[in-house]
PDB file of N, CA and C in Angstrom:
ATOM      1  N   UNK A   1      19.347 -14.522  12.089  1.00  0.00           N
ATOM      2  CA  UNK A   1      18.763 -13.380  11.415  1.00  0.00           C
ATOM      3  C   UNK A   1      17.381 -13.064  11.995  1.00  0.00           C
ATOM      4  N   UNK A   2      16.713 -14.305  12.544  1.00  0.00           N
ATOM      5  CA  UNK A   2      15.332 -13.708  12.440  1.00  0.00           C
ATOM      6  C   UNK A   2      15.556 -13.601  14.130  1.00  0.00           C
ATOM      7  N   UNK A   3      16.471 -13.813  15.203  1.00  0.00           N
ATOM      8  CA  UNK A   3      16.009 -12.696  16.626  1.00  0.00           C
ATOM      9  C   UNK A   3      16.775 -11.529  16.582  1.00  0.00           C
ATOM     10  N   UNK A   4      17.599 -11.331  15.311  1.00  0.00           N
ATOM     11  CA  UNK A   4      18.267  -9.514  15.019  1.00  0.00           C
ATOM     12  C   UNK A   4      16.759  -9.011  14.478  1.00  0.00           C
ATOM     13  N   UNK A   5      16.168 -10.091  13.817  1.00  0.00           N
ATOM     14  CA  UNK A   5      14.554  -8.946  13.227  1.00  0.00           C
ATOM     15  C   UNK A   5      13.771  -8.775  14.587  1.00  0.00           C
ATOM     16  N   UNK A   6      13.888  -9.811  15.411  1.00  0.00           N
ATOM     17  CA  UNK A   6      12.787  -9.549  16.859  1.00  0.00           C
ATOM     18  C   UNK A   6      13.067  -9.425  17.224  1.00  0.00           C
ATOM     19  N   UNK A   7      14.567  -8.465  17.824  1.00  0.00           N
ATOM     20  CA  UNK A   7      14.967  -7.206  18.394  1.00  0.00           C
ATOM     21  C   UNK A   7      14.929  -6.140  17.865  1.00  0.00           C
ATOM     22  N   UNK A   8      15.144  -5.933  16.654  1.00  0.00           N
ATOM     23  CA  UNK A   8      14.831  -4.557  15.979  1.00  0.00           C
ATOM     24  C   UNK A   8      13.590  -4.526  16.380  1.00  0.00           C
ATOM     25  N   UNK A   9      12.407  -5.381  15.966  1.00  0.00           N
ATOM     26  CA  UNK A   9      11.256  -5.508  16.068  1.00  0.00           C
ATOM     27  C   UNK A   9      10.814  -4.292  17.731  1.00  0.00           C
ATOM     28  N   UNK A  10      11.425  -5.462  18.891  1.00  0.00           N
ATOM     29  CA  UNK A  10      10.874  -4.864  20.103  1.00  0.00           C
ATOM     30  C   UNK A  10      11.585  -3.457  20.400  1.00  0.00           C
ATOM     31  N   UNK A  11      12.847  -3.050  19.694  1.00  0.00           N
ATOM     32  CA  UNK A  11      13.212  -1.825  19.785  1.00  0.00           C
ATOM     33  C   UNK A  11      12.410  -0.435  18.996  1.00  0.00           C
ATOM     34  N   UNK A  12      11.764  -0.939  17.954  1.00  0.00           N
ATOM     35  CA  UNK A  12      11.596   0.174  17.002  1.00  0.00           C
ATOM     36  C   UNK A  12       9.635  -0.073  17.769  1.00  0.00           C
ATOM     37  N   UNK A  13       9.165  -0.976  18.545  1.00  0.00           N
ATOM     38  CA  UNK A  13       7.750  -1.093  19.250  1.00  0.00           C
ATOM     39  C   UNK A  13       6.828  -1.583  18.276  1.00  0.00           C
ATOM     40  N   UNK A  14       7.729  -2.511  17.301  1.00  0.00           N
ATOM     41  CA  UNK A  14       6.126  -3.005  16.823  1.00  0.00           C
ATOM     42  C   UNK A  14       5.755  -4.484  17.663  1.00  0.00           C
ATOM     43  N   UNK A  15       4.737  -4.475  17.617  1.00  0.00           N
ATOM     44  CA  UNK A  15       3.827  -5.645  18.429  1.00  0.00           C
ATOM     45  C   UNK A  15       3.275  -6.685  17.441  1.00  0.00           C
ATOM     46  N   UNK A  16       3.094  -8.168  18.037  1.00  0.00           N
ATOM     47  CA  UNK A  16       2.971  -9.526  17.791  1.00  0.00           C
ATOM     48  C   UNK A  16       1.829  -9.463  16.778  1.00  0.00           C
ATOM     49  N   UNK A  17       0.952  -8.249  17.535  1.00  0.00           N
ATOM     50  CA  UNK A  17      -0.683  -8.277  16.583  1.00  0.00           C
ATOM     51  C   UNK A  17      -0.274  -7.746  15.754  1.00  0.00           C
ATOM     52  N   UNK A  18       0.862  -6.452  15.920  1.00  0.00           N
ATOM     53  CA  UNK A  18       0.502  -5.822  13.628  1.00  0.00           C
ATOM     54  C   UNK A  18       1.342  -6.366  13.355  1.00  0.00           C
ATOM     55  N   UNK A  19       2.425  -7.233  13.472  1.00  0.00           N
ATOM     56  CA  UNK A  19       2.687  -8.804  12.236  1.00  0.00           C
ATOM     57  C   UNK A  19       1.987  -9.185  12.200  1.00  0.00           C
ATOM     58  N   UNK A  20       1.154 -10.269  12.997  1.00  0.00           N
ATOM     59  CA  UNK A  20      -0.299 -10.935  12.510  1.00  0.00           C
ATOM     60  C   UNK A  20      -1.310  -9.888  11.896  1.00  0.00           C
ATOM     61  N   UNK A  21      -1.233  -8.936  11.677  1.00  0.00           N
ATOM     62  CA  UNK A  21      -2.218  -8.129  10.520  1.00  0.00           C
ATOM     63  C   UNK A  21      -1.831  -7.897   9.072  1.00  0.00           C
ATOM     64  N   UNK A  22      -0.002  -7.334   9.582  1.00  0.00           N
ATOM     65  CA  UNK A  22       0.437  -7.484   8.146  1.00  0.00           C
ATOM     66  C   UNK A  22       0.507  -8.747   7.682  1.00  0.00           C
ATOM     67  N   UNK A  23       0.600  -9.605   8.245  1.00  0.00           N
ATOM     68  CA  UNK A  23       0.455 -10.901   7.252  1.00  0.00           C
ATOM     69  C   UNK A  23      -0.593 -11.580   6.636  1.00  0.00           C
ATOM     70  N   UNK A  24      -1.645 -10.981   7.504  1.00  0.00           N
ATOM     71  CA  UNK A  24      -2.868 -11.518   6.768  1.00  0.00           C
ATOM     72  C   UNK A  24      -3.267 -10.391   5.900  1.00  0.00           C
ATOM     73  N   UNK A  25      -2.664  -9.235   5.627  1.00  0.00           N
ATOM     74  CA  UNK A  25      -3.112  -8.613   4.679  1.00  0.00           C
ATOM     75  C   UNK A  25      -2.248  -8.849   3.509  1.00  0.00           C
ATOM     76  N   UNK A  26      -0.985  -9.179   4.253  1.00  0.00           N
ATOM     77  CA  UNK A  26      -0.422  -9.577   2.561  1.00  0.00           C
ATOM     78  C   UNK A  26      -1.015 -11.047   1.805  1.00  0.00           C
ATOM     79  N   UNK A  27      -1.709 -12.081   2.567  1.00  0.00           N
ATOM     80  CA  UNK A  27      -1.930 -13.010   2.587  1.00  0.00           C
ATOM     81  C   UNK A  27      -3.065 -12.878   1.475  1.00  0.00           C
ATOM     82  N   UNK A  28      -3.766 -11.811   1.734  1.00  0.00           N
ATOM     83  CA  UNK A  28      -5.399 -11.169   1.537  1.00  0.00           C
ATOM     84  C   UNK A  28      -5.356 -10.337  -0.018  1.00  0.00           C
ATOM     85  N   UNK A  29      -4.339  -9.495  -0.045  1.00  0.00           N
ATOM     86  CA  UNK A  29      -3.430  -8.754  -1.076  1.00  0.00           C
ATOM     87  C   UNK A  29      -2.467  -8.927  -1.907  1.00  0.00           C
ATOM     88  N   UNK A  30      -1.560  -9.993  -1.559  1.00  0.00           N
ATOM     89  CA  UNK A  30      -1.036 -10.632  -2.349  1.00  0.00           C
ATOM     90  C   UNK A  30      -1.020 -11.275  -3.481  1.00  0.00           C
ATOM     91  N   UNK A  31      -2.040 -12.758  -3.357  1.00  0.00           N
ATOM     92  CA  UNK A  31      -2.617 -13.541  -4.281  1.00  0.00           C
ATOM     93  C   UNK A  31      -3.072 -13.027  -5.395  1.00  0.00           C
ATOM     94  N   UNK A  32      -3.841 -10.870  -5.450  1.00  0.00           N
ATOM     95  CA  UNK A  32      -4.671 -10.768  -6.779  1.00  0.00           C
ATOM     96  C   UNK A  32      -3.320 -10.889  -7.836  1.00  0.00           C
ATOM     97  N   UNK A  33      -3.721 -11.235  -9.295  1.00  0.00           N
ATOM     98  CA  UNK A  33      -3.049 -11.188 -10.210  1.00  0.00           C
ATOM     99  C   UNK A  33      -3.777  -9.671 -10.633  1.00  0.00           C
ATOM    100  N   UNK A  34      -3.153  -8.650 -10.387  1.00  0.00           N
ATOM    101  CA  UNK A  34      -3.943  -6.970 -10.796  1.00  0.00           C
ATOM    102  C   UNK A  34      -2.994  -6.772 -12.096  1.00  0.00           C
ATOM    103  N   UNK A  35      -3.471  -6.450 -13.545  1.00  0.00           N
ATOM    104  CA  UNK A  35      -3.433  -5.915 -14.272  1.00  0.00           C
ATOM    105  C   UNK A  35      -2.942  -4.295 -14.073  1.00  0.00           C
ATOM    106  N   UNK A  36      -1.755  -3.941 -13.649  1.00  0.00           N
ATOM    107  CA  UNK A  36      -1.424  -1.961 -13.597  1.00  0.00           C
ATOM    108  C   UNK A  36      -0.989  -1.856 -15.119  1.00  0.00           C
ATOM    109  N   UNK A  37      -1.045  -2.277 -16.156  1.00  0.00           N
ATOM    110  CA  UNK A  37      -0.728  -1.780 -17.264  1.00  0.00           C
ATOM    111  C   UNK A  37      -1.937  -0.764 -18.085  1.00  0.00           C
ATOM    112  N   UNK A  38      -2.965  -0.661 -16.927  1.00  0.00           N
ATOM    113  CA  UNK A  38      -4.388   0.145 -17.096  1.00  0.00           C
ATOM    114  C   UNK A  38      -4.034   1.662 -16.629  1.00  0.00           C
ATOM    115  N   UNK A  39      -3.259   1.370 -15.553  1.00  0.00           N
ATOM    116  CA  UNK A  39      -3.073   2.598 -14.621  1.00  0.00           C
ATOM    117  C   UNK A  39      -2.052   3.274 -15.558  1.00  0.00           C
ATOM    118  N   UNK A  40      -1.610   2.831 -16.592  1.00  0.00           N
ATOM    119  CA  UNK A  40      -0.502   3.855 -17.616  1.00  0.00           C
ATOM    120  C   UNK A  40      -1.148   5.245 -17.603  1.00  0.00           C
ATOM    121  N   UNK A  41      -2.555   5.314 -18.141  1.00  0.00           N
ATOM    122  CA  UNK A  41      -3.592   6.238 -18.639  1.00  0.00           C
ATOM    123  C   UNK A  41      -4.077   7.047 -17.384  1.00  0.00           C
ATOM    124  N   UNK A  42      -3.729   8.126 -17.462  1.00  0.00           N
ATOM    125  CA  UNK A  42      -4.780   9.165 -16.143  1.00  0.00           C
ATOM    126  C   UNK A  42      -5.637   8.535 -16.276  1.00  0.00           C
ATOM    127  N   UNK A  43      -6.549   8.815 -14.988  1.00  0.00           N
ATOM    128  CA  UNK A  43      -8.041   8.661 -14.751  1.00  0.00           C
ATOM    129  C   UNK A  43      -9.070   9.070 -16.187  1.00  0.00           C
ATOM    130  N   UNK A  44      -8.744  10.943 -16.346  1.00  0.00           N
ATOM    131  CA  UNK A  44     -10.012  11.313 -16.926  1.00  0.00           C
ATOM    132  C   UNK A  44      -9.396  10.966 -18.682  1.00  0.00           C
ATOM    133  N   UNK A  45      -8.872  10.598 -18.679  1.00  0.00           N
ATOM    134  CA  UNK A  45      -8.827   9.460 -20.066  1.00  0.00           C
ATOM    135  C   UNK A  45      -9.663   8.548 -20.053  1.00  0.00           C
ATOM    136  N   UNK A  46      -9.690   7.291 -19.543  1.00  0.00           N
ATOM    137  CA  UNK A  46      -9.820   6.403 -18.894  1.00  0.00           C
ATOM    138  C   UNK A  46     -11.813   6.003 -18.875  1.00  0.00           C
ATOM    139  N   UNK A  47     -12.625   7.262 -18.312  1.00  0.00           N
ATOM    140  CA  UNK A  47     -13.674   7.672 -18.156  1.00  0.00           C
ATOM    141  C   UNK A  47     -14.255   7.776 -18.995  1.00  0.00           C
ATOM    142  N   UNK A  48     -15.434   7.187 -19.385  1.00  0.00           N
ATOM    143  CA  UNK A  48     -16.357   7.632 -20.650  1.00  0.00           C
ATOM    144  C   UNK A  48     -16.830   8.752 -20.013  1.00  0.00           C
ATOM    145  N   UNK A  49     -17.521   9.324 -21.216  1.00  0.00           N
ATOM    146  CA  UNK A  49     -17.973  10.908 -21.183  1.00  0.00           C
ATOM    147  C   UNK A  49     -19.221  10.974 -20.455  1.00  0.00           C
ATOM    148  N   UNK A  50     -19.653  11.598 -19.850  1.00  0.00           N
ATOM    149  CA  UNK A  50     -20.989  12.016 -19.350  1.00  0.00           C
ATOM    150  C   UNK A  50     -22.016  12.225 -20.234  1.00  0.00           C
ATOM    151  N   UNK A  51     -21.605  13.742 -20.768  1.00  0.00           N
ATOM    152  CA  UNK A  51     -22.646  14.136 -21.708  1.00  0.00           C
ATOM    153  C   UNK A  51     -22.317  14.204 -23.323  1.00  0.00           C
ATOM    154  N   UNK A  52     -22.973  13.898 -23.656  1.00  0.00           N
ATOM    155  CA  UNK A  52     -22.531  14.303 -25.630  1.00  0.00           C
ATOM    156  C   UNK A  52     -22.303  15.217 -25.701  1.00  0.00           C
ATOM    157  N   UNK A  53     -21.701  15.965 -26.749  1.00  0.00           N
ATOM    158  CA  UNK A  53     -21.467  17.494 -26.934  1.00  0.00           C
ATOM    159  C   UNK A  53     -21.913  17.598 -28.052  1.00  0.00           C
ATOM    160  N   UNK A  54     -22.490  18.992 -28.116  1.00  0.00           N
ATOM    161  CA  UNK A  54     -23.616  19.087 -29.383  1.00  0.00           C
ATOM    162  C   UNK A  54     -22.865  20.245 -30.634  1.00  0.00           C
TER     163      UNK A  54
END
């Protein structure tokens, strides 16, 4: 399975360095434990108000 992936690989032109990038970014990105049950809410919900309203 994995020299059918490193032929697809050298057919479709990706190179040795952006695996070694994607992996250290998943490496980098991976690990957070991120809370998206925040992102339910639009942004300008989300935002306290600027100004008071009178």
């Amino acid at each position: 399975m994995e020299r059918i992936q490193k032929l697809f690989e050298l057919l479709a032109g990706i190179s040795a360095e952006e695996n070694a990038r994607l992996a250290r970014a998943k490496a980098i990105f991976a690990d957070r434990d991120i809370d998206l049950d925040v992102l339910q809410l639009p942004a300008c919900w989300r935002r306290k108000q600027r100004t008071a309203l009178q």
